[in-house]
Every structure is written in structure tokens, then in C-alpha cells.
N, C-alpha and C. Protein backbone atom coordinates (compact mmCIF):
# COMPACT_ATOMS: atom_id res chain seq x y z
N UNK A 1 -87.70 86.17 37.20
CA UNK A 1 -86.27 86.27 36.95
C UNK A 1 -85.63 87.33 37.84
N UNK A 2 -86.35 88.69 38.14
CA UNK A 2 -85.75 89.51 38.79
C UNK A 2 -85.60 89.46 40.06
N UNK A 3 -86.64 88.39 40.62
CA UNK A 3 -86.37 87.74 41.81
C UNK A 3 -85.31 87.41 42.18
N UNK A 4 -85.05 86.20 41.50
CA UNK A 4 -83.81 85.21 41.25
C UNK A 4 -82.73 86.21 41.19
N UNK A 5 -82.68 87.15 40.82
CA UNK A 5 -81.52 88.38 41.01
C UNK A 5 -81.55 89.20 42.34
N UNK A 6 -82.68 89.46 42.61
CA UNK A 6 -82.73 90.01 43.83
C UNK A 6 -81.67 88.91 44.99
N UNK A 7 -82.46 87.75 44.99
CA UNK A 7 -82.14 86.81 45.86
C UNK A 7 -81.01 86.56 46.13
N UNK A 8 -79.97 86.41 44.83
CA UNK A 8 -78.41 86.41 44.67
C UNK A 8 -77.48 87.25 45.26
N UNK A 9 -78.08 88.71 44.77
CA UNK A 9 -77.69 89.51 45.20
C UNK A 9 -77.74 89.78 46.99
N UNK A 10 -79.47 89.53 47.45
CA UNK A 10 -79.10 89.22 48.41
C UNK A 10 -78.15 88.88 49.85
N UNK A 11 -77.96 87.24 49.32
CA UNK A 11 -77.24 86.27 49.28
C UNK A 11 -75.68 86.86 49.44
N UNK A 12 -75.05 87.45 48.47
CA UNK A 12 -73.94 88.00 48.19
C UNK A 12 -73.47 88.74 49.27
N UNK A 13 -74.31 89.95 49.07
CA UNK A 13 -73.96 90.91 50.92
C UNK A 13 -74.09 90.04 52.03
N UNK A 14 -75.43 89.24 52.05
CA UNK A 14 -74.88 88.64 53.57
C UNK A 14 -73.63 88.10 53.62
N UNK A 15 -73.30 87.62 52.84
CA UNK A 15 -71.84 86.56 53.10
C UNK A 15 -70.47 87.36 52.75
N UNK A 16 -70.74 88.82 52.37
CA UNK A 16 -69.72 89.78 52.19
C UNK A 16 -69.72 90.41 53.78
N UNK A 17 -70.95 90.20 54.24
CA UNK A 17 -70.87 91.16 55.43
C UNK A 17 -70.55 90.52 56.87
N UNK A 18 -71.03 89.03 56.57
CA UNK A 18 -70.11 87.91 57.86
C UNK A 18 -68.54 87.64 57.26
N UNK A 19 -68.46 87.57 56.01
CA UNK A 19 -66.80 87.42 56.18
C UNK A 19 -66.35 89.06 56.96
N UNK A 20 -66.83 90.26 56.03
CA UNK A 20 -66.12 91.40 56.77
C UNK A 20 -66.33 91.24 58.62
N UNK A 21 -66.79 90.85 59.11
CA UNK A 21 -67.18 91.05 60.52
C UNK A 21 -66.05 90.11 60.82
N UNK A 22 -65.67 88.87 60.47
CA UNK A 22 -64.70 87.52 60.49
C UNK A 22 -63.53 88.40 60.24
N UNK A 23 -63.47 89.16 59.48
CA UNK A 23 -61.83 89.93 59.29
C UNK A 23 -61.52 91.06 60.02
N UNK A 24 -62.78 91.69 60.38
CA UNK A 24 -62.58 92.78 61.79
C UNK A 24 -62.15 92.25 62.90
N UNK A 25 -62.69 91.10 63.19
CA UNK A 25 -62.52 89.85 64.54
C UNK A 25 -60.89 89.71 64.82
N UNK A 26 -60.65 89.07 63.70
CA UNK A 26 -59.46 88.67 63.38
C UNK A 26 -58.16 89.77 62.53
N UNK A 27 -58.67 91.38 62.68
CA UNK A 27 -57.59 91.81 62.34
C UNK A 27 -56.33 91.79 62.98
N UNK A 28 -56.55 91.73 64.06
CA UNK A 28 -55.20 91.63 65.07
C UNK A 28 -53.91 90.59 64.46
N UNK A 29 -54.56 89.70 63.63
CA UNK A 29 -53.14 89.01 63.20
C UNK A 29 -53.07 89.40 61.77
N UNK A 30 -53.17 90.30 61.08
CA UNK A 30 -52.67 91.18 60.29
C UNK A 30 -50.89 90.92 60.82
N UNK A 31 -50.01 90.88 59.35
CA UNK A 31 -48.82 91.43 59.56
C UNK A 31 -48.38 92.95 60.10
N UNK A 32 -49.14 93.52 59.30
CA UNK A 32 -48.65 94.93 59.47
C UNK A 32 -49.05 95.45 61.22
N UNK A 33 -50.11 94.45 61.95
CA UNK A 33 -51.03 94.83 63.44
C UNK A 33 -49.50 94.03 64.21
N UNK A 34 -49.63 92.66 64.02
CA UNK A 34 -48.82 92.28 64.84
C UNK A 34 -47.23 92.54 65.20
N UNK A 35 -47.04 93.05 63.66
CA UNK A 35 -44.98 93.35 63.97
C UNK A 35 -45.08 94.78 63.84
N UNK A 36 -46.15 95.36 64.17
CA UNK A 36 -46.00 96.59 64.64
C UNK A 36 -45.60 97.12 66.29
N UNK A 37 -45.09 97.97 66.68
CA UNK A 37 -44.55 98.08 68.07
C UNK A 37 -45.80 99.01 68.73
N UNK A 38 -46.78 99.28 68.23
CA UNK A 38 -48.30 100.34 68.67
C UNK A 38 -48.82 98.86 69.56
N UNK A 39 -49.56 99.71 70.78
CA UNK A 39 -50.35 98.85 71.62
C UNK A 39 -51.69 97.94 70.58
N UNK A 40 -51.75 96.29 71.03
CA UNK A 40 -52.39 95.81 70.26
C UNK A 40 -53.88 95.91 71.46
N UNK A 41 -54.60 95.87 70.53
CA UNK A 41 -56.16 96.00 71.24
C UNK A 41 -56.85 94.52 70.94
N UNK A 42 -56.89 93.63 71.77
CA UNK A 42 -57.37 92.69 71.91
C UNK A 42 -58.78 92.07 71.70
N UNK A 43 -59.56 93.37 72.14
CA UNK A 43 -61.32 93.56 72.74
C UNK A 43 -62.09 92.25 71.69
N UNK A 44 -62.00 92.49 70.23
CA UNK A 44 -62.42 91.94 69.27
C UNK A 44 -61.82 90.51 69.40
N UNK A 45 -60.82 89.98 70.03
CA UNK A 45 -60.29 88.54 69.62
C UNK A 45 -61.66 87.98 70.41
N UNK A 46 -61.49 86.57 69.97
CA UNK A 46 -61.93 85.29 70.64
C UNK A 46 -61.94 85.09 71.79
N UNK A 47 -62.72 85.04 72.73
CA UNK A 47 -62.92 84.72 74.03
C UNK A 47 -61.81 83.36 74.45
N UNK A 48 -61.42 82.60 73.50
CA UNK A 48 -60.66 81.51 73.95
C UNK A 48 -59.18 81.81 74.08
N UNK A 49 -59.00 83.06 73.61
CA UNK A 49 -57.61 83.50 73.28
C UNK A 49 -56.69 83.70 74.67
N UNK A 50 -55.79 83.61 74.73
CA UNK A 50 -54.91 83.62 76.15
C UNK A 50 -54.14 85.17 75.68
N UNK A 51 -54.72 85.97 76.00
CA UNK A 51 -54.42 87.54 75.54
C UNK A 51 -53.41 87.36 76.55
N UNK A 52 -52.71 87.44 77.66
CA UNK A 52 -51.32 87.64 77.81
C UNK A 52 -49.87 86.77 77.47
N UNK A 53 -50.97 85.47 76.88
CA UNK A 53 -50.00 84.92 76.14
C UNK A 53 -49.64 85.19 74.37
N UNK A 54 -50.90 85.54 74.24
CA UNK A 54 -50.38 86.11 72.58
C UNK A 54 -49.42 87.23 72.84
N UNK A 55 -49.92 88.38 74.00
CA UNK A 55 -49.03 89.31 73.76
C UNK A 55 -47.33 88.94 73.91
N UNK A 56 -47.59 88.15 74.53
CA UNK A 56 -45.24 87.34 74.84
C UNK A 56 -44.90 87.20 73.78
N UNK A 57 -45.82 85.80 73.24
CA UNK A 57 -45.48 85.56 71.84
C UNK A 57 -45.25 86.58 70.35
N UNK A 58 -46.08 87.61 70.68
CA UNK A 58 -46.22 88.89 69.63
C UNK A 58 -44.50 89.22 69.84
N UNK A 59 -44.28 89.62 71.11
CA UNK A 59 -42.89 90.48 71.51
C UNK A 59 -41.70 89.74 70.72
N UNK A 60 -42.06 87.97 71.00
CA UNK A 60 -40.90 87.23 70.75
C UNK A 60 -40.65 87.49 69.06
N UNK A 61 -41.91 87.40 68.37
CA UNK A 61 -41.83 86.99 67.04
C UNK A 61 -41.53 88.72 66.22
N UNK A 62 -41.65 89.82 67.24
CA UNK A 62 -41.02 90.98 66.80
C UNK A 62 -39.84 90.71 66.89
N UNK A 63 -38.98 90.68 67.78
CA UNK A 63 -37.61 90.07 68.29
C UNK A 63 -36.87 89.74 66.97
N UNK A 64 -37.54 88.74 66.61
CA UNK A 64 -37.10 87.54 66.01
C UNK A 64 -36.94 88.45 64.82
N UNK A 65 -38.17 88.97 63.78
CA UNK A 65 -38.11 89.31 62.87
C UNK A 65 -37.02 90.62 62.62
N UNK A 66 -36.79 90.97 63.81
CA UNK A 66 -36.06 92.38 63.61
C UNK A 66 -34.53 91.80 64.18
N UNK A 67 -33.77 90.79 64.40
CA UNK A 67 -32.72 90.36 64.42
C UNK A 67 -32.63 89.63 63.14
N UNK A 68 -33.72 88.62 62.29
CA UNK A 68 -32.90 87.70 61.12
C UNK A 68 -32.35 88.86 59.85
N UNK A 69 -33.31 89.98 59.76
CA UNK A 69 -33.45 90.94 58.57
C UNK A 69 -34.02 91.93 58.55
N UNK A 70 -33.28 93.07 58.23
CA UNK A 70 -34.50 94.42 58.18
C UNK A 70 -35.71 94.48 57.19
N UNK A 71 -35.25 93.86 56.22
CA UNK A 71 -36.02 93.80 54.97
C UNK A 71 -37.24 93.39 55.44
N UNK A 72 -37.23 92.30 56.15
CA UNK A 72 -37.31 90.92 56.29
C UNK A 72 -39.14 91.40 56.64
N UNK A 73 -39.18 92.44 57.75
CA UNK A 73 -40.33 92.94 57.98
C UNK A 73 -41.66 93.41 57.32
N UNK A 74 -40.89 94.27 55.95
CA UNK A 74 -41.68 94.86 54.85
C UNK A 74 -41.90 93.81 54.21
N UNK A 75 -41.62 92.88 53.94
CA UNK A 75 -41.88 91.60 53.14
C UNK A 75 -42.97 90.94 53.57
N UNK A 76 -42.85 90.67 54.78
CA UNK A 76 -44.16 90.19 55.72
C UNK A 76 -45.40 91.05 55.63
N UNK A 77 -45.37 91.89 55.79
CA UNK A 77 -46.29 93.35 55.41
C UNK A 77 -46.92 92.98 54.37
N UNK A 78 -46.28 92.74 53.50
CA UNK A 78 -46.72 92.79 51.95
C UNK A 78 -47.16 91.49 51.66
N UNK A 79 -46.67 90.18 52.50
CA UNK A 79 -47.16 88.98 51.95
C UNK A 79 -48.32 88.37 52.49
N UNK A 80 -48.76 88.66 53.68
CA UNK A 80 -50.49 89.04 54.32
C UNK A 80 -50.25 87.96 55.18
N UNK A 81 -51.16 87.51 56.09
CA UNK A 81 -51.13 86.04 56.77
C UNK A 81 -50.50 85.08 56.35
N UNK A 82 -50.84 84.83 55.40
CA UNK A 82 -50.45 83.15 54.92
C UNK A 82 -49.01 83.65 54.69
N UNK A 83 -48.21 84.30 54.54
CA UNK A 83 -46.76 84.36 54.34
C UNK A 83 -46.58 84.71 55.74
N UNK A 84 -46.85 85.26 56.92
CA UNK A 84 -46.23 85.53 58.23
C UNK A 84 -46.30 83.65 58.61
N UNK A 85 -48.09 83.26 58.18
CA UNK A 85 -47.67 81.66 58.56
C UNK A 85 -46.56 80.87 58.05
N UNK A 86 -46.49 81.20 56.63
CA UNK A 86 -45.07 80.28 56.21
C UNK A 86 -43.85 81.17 56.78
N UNK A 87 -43.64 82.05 57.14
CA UNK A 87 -42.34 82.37 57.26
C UNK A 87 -42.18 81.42 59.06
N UNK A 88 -43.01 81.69 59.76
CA UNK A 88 -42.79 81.61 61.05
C UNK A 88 -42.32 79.64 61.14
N UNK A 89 -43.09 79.21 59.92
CA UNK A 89 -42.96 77.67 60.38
C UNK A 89 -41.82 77.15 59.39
N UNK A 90 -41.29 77.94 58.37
CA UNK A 90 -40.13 77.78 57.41
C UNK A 90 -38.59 77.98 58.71
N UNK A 91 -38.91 79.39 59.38
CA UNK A 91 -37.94 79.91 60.21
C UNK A 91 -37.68 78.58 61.75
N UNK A 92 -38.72 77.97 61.21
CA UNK A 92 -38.76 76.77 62.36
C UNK A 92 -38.90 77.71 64.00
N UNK A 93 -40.30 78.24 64.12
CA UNK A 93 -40.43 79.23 65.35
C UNK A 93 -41.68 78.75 66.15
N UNK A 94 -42.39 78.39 65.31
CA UNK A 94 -43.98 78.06 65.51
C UNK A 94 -44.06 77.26 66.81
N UNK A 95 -42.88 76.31 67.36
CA UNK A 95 -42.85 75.78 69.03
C UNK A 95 -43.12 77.19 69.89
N UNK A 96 -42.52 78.47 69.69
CA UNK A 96 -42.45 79.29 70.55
C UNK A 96 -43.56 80.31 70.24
N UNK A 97 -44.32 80.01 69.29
CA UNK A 97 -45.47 81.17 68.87
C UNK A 97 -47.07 79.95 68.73
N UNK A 98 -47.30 79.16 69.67
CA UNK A 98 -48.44 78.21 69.77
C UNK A 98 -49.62 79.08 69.54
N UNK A 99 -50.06 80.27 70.46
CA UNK A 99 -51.23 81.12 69.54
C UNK A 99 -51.32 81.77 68.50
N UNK A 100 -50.03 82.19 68.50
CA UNK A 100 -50.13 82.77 67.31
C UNK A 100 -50.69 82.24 65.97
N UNK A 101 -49.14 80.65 65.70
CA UNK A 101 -49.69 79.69 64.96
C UNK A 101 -51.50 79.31 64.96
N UNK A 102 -51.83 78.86 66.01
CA UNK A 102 -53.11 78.58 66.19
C UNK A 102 -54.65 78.92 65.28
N UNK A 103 -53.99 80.87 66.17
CA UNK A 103 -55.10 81.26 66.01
C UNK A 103 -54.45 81.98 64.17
N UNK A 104 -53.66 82.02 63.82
CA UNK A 104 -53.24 82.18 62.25
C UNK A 104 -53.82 81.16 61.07
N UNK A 105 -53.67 79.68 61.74
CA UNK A 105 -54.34 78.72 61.06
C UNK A 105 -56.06 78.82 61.02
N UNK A 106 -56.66 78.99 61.97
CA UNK A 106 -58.53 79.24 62.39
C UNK A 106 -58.86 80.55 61.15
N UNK A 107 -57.82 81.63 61.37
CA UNK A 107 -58.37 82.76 60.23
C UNK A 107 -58.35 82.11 58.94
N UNK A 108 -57.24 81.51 58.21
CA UNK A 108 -57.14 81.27 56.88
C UNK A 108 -57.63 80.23 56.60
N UNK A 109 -58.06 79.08 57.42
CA UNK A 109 -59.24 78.45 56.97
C UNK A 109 -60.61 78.95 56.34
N UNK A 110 -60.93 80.38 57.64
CA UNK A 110 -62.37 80.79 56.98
C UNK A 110 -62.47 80.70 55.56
N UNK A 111 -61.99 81.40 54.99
CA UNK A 111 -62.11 81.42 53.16
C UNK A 111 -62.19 80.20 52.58
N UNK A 112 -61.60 79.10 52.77
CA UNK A 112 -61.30 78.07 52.20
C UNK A 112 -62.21 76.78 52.78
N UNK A 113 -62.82 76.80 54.08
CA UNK A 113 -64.59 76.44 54.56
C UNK A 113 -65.63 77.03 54.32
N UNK A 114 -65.44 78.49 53.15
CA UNK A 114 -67.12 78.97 52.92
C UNK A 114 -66.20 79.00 51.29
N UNK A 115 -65.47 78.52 50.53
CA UNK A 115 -65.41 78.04 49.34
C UNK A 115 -66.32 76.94 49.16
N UNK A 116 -65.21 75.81 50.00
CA UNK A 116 -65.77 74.65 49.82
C UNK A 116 -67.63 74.80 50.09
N UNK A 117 -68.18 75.32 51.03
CA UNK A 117 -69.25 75.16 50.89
C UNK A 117 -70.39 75.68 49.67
N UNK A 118 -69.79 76.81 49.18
CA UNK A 118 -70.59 77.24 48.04
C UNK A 118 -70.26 76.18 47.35
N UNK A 119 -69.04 75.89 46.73
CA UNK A 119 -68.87 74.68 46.06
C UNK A 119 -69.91 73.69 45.90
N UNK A 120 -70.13 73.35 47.08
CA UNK A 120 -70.83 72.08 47.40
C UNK A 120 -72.93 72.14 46.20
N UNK A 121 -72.94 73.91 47.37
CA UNK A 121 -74.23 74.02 46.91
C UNK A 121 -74.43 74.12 45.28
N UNK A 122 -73.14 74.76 44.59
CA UNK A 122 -73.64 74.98 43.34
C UNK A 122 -73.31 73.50 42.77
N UNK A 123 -72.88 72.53 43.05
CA UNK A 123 -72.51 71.67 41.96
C UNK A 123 -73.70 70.65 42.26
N UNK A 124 -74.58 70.68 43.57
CA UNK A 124 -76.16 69.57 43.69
C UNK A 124 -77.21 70.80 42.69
């Protein structure tokens, strides 16, 4: 039995410690990283990433957010990814932010492709 606990436990950290590495990767699209005006550090993105095109797109979607509302910023802050994604595609912007969108959609899948897969394993 204490095996079977060991094992879980296990189990648990590894997959606590590849998602944390998946969210270090991907901190850069943090609200609070991207509509911040501090130099963004790239090093950690994805090799597929068009780093001088995210950075345009970063500038535009500062732009943007700091002409519709002041508020408008702290809100984003506070509502994490998935609200910078809905705001950007509600605000109808997402034609002019293609990596951003992109690579915003690839992060918030992770969680919701290693659900479904535990899913899978515990219910055979």
C-alpha cells in the first residue's frame, strides 16, 4: 500500500514539475509581462516564435489597451491569459496580434490536454 503512495506521489511532482517548466516557457504571455512597458526577454520562448514579430504586435496591443481604457489594463492583470485572450478577440484585434493569438491559444490548451489525459487514464 505504501508503495502505491509512494508511486502517486511520485507521479504528482513529475507532472507538477513539467507543467511548472511549461509556465516558465511560456511566462512571457502573462498579462502583467506583456502590457508591461519593461524589456521583454524572449530566451525561454519557442524556437518557432517570430520574436521580432511578437515584439510589434506586443507594442500594438499596448497601444491599443492604453487608448480604449485606463482601467482597462488592471483588469487584464487580474483576469490572467484566458481574459487577455477574450478581451483581444471580443475587441475584434486578433487579425493584428496573429502570435500573440497563436501562441496564447498553444499555452491554455496545456492544462486542458494533460486533464483530458489523466481523465482518460483514471476512468480505464
Amino acid at each position: 500500500m505504501f508503495s502505491s503512495i509512494d508511486r502517486v506521489t511520485t507521479e504528482i511532482r513529475e507532472r507538477y514539475q513539467h507543467l511548472q517548466s511549461l509556465a516558465q516557457k511560456y511566462a512571457f504571455l502573462e498579462p502583467e509581462v506583456i502590457l508591461s512597458m519593461d524589456e521583454l526577454n524572449l530566451d525561454q520562448a519557442p524556437q518557432d516564435l517570430n520574436k521580432e514579430e511578437f515584439q510589434l504586435e506586443r507594442v500594438r496591443l499596448q497601444a491599443f489597451v492604453a487608448a480604449t481604457d485606463p482601467g482597462c489594463k488592471k483588469e487584464l492583470i487580474r483576469s490572467g491569459s484566458l481574459g487577455l485572450l477574450k478581451y483581444i478577440i471580443e475587441s475584434r484585434i486578433e487579425e493584428g496580434l496573429p502570435n500573440i493569438v497563436i501562441m496564447l491559444r498553444i499555452f491554455l490548451t496545456f492544462a486542458i490536454s494533460n486533464a483530458i489525459c489523466e481523465r482518460s487514464f483514471s476512468i480505464s
